[in-house]
N, C-alpha and C. Protein backbone atom coordinates (compact mmCIF):
# COMPACT_ATOMS: atom_id res chain seq x y z
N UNK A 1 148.13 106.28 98.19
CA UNK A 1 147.69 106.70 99.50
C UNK A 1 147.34 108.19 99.53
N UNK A 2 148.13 108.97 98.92
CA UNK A 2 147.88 110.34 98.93
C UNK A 2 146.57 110.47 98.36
N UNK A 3 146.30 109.69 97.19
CA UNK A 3 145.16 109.91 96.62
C UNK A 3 143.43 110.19 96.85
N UNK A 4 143.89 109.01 97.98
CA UNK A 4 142.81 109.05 99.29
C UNK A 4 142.35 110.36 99.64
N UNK A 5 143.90 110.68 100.50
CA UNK A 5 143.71 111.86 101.32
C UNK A 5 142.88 113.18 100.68
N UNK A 6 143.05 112.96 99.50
CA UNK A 6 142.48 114.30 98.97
C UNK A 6 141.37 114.02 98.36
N UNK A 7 140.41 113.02 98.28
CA UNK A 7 139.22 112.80 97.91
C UNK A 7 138.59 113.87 98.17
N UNK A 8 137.56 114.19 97.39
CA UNK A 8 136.63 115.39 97.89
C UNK A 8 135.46 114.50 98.64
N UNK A 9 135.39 115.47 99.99
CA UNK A 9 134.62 114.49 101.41
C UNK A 9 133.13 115.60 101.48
N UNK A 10 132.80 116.35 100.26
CA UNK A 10 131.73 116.91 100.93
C UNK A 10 130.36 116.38 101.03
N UNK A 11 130.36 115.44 100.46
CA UNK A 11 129.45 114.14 100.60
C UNK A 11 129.00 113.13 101.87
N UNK A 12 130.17 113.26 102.85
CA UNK A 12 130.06 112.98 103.84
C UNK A 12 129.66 113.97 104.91
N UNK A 13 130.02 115.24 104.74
CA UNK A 13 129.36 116.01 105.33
C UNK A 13 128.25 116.45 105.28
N UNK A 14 127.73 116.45 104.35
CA UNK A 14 126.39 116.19 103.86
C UNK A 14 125.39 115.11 105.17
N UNK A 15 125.87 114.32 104.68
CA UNK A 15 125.54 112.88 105.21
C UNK A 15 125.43 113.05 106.87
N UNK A 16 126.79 113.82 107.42
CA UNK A 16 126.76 114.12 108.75
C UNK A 16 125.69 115.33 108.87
N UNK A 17 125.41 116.16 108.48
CA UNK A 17 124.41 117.14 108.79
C UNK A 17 122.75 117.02 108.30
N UNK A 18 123.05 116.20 108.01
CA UNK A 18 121.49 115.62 107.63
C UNK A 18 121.10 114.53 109.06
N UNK A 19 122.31 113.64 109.43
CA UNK A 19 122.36 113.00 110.75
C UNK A 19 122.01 114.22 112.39
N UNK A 20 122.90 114.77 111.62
CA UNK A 20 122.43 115.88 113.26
C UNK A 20 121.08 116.00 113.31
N UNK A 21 120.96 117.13 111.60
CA UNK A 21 119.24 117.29 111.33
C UNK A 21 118.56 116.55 112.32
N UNK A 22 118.52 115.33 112.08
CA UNK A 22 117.14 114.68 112.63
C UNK A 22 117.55 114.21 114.40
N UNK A 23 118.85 114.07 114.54
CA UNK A 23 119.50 113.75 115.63
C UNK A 23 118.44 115.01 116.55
N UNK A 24 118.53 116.22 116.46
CA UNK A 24 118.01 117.45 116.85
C UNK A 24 116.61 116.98 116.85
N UNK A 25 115.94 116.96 115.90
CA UNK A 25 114.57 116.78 115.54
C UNK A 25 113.70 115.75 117.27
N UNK A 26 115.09 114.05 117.04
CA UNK A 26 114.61 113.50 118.11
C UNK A 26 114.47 113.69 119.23
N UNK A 27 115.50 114.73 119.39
CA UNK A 27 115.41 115.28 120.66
C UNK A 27 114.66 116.07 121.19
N UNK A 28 113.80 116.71 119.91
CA UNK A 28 113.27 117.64 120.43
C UNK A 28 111.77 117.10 120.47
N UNK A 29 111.72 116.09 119.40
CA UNK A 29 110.23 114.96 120.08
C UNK A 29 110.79 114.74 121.51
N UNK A 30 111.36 113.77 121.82
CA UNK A 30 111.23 113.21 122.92
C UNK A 30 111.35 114.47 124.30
N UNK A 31 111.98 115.67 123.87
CA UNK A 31 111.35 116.82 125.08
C UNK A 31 109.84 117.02 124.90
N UNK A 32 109.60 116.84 124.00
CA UNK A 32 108.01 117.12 123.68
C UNK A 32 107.07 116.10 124.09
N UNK A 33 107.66 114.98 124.28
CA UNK A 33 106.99 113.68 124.36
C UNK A 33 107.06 113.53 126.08
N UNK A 34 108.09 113.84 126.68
CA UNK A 34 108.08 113.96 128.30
C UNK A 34 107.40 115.06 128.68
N UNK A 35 107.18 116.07 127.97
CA UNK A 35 106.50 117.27 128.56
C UNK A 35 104.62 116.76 129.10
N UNK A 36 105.03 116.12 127.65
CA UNK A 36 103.08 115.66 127.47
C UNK A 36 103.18 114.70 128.35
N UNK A 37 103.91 113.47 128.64
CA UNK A 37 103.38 112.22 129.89
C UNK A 37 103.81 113.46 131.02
N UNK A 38 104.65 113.97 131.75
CA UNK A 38 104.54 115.10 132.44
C UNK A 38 103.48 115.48 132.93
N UNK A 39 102.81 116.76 132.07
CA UNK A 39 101.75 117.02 132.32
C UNK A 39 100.38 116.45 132.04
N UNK A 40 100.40 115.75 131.08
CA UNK A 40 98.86 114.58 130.82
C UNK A 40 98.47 113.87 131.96
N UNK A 41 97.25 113.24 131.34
CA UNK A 41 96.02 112.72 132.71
C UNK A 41 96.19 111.46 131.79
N UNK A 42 95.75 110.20 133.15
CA UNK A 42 96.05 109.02 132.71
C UNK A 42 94.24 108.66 132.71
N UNK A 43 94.16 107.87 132.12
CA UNK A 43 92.74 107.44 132.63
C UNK A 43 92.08 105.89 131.60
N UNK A 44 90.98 105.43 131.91
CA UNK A 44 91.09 104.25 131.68
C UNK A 44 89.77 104.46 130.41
N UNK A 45 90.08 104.14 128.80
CA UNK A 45 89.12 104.31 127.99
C UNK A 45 88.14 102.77 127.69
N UNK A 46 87.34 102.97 127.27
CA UNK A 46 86.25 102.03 126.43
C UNK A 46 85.97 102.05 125.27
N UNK A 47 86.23 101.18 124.27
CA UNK A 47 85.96 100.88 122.80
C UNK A 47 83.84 100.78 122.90
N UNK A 48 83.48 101.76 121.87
CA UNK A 48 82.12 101.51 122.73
C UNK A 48 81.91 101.59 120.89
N UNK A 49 81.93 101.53 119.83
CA UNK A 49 82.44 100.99 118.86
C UNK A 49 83.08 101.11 117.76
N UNK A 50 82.88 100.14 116.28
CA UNK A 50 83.84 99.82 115.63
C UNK A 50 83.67 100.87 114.17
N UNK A 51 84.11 101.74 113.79
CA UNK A 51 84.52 102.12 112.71
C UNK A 51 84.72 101.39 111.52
N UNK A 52 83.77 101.35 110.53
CA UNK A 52 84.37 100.15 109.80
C UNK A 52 84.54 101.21 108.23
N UNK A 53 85.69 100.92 107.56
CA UNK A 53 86.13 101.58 106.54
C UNK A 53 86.15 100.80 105.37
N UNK A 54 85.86 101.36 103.69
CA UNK A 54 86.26 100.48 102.76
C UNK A 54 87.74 100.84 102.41
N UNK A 55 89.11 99.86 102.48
CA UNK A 55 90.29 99.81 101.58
C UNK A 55 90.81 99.02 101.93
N UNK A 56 90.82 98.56 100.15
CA UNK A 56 91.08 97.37 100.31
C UNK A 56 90.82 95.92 100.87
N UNK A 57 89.32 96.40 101.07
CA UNK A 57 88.50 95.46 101.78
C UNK A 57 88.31 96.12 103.44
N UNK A 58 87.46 95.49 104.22
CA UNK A 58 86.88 96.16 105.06
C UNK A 58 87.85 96.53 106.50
N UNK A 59 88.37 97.54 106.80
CA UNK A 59 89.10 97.90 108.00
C UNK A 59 88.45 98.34 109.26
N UNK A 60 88.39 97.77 110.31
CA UNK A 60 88.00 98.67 111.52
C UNK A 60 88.77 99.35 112.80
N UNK A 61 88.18 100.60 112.59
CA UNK A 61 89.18 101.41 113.71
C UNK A 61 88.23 101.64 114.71
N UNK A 62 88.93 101.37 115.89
CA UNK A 62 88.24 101.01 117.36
C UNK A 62 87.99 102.58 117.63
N UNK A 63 86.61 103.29 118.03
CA UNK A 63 86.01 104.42 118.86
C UNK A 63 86.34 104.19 120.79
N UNK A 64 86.80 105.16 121.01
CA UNK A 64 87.10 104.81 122.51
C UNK A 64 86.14 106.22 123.00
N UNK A 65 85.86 106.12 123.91
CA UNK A 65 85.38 106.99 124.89
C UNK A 65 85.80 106.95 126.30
N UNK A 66 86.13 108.39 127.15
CA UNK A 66 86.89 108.13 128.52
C UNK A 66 86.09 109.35 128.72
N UNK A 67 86.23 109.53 130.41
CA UNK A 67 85.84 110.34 131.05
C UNK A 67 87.40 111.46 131.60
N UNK A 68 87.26 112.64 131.34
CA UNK A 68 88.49 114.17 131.81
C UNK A 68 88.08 113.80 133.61
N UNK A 69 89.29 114.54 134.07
CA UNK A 69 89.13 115.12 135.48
C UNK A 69 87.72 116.02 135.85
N UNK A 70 87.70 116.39 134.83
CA UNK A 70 86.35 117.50 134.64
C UNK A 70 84.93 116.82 134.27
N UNK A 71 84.95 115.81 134.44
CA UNK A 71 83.61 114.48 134.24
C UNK A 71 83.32 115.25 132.36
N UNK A 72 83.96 115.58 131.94
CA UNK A 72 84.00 115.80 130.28
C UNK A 72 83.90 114.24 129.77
N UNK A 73 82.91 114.38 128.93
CA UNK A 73 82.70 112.52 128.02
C UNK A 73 83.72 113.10 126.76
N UNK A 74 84.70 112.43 126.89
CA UNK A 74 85.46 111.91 124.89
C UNK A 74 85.18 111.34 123.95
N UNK A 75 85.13 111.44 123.44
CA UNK A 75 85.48 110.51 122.06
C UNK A 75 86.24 110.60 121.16
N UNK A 76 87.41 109.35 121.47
CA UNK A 76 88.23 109.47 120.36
C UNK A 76 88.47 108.34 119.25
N UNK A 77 88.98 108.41 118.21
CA UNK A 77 89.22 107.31 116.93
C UNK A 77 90.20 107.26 117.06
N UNK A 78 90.64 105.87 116.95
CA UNK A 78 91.80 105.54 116.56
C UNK A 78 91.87 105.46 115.59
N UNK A 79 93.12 106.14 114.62
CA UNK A 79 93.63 106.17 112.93
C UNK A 79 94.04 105.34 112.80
N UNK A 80 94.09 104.37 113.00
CA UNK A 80 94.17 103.32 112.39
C UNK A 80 93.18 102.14 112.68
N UNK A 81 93.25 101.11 111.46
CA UNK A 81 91.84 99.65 111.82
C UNK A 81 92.97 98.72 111.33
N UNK A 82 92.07 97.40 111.39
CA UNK A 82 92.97 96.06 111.49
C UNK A 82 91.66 95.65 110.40
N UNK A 83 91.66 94.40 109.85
CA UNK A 83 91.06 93.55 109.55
C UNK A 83 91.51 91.92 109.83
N UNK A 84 91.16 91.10 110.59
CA UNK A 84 89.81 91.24 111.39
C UNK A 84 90.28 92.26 112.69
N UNK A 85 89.32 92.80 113.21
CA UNK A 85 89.20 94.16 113.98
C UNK A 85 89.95 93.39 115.26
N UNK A 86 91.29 94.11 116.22
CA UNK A 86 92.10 93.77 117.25
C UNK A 86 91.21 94.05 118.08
N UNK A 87 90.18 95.38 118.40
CA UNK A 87 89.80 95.52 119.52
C UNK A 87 88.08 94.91 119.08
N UNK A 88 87.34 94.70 120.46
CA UNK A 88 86.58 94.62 120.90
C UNK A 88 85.33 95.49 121.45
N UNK A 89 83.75 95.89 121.16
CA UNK A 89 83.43 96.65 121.84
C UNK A 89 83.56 95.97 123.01
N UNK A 90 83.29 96.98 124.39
CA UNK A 90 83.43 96.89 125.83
C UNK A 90 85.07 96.99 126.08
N UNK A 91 85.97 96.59 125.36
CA UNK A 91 87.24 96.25 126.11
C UNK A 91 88.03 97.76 126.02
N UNK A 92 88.46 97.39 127.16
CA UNK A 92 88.70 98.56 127.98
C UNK A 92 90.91 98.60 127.63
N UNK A 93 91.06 100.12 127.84
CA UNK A 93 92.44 100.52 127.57
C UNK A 93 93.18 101.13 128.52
N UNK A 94 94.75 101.90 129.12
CA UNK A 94 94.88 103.00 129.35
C UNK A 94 95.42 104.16 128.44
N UNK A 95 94.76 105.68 128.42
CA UNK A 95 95.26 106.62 127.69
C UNK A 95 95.88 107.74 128.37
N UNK A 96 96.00 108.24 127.46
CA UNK A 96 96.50 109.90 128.52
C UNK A 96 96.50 110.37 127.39
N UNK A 97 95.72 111.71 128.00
CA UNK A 97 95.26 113.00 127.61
C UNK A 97 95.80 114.39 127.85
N UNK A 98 95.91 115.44 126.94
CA UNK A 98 96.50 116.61 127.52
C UNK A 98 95.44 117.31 128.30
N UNK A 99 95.25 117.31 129.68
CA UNK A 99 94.23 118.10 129.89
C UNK A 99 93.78 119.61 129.72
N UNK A 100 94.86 120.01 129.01
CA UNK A 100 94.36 121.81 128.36
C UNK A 100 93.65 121.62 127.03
N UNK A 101 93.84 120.35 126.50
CA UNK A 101 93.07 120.28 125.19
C UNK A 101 92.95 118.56 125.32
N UNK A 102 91.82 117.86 125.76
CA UNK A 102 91.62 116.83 125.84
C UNK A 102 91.23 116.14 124.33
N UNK A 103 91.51 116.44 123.33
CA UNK A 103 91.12 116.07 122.10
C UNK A 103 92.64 115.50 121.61
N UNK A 104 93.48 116.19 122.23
CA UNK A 104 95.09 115.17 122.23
C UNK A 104 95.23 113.91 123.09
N UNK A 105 95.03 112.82 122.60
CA UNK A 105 94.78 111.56 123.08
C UNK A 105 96.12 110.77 122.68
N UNK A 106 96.46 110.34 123.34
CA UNK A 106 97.64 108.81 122.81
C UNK A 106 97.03 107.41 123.62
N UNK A 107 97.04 106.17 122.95
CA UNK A 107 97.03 105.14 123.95
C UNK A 107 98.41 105.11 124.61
N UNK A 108 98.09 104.70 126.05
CA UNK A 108 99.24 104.63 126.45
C UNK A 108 100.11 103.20 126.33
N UNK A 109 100.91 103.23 125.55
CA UNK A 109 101.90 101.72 125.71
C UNK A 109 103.28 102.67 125.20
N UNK A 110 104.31 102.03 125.39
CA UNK A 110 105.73 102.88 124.88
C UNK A 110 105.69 102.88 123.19
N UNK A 111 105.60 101.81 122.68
CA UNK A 111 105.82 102.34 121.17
C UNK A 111 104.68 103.79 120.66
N UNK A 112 103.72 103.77 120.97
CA UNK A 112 102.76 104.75 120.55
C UNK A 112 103.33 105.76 121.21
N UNK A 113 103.73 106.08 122.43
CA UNK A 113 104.02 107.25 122.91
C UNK A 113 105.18 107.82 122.68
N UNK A 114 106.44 107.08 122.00
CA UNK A 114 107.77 107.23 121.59
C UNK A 114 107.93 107.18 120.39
N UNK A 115 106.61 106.94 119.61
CA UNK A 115 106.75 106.60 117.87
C UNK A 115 107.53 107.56 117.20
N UNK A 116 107.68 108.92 117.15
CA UNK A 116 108.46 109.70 116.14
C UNK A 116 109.72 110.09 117.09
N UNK A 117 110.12 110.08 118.25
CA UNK A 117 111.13 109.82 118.33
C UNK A 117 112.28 108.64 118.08
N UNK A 118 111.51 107.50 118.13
CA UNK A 118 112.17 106.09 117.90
C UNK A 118 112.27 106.39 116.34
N UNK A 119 111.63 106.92 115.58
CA UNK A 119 111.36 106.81 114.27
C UNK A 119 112.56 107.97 113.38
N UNK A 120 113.09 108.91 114.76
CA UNK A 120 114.13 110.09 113.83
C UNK A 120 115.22 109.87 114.76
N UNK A 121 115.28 108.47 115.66
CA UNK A 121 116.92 108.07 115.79
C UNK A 121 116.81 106.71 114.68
N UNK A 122 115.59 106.40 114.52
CA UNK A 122 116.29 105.31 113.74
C UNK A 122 117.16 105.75 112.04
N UNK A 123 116.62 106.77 111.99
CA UNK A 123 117.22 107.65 110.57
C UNK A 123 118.48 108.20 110.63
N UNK A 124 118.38 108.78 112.10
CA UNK A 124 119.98 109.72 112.25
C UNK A 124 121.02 108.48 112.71
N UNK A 125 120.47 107.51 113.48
CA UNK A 125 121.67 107.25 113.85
C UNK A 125 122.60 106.66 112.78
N UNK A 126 122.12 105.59 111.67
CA UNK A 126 122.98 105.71 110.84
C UNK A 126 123.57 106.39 109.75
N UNK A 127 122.96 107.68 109.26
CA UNK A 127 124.00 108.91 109.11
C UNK A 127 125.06 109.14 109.55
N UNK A 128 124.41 109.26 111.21
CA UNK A 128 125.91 109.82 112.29
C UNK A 128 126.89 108.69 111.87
N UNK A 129 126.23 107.60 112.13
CA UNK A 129 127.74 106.50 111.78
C UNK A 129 128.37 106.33 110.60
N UNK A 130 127.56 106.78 109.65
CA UNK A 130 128.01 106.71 107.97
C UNK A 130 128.89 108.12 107.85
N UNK A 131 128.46 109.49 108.54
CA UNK A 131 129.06 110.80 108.02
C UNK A 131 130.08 110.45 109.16
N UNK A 132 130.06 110.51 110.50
CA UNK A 132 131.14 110.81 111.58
C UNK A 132 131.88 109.77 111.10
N UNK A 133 131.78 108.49 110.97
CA UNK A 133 132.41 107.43 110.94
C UNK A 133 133.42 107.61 109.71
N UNK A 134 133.11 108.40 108.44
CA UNK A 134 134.53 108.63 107.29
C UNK A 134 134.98 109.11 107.81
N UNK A 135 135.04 110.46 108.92
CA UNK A 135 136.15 111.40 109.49
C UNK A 135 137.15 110.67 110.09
N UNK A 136 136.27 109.45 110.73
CA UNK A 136 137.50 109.20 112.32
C UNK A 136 137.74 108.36 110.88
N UNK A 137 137.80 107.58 110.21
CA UNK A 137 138.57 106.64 109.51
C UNK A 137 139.58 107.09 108.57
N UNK A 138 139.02 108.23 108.25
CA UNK A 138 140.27 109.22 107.41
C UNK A 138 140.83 109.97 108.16
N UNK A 139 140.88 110.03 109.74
CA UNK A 139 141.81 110.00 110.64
C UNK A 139 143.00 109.50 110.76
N UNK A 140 142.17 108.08 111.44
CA UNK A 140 143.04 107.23 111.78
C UNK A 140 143.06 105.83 111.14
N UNK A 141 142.81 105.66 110.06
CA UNK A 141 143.18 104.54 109.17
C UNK A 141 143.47 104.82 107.95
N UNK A 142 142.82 105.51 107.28
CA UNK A 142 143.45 105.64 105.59
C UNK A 142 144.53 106.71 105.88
């Protein structure tokens, strides 16, 4: 039992500060991510058309165009394509835009607008439970 106790634990601390790391990180997307729906313009885009790429055989990424508060015409790409192509010309979306720099576009649905925050709790949180979780157990069980 003693033997336990004196394991060298800096491995877990490790583990816990690499968990904060990104724990911090998410937080500080998702202040960043409310700032932008906050202050962004919502507005309704048009796929007017298809991007078609060679890899790996043929990919298409949907071209949208929307109109700013400021009757400004957009155009934006979506980085990414499908094969066979999800969108449609004519079919229509909602986005939001930063209106101090309308070239920052997101579609609006929750995964796209929460993507790198969902993406640096899904990393920290099990750290936190892997690093915090040896402490409380070499607490109160071993």
């Amino acid at each position: 039992m003693e033997q336990i106790k004196n394991k060298p634990m800096w491995q877990y601390y490790i583990i816990l500060g690499i968990g904060i790391v990104f724990l911090l990180l998410a937080i500080f997307s998702f202040r960043n991510t409310m700032v932008f729906l906050k202050n962004g313009e919502k507005t309704i885009a048009t796929v007017i058309d298809l991007h078609r790429y060679e890899s790996e055989g043929e990919v298409f990424a949907p071209i949208f165009t929307f109109r700013t508060k400021d009757d400004q015409l957009i155009t934006y790409e979506l980085a990414e394509g499908n094969d066979p192509p999800t969108w449609e010309i004519g079919e229509t979306t909602i986005v939001i835009y930063d209106p101090a720099d309308p070239s920052k576009v997101v579609l609006y649905s929750y995964f796209r607008v929460f993507i790198w925050t969902l993406l640096l709790l899904s990393i920290a949180l099990p750290l936190l439970v892997i690093g915090g979780g040896y402490f409380i157990a070499a607490r109160f069980i071993l």
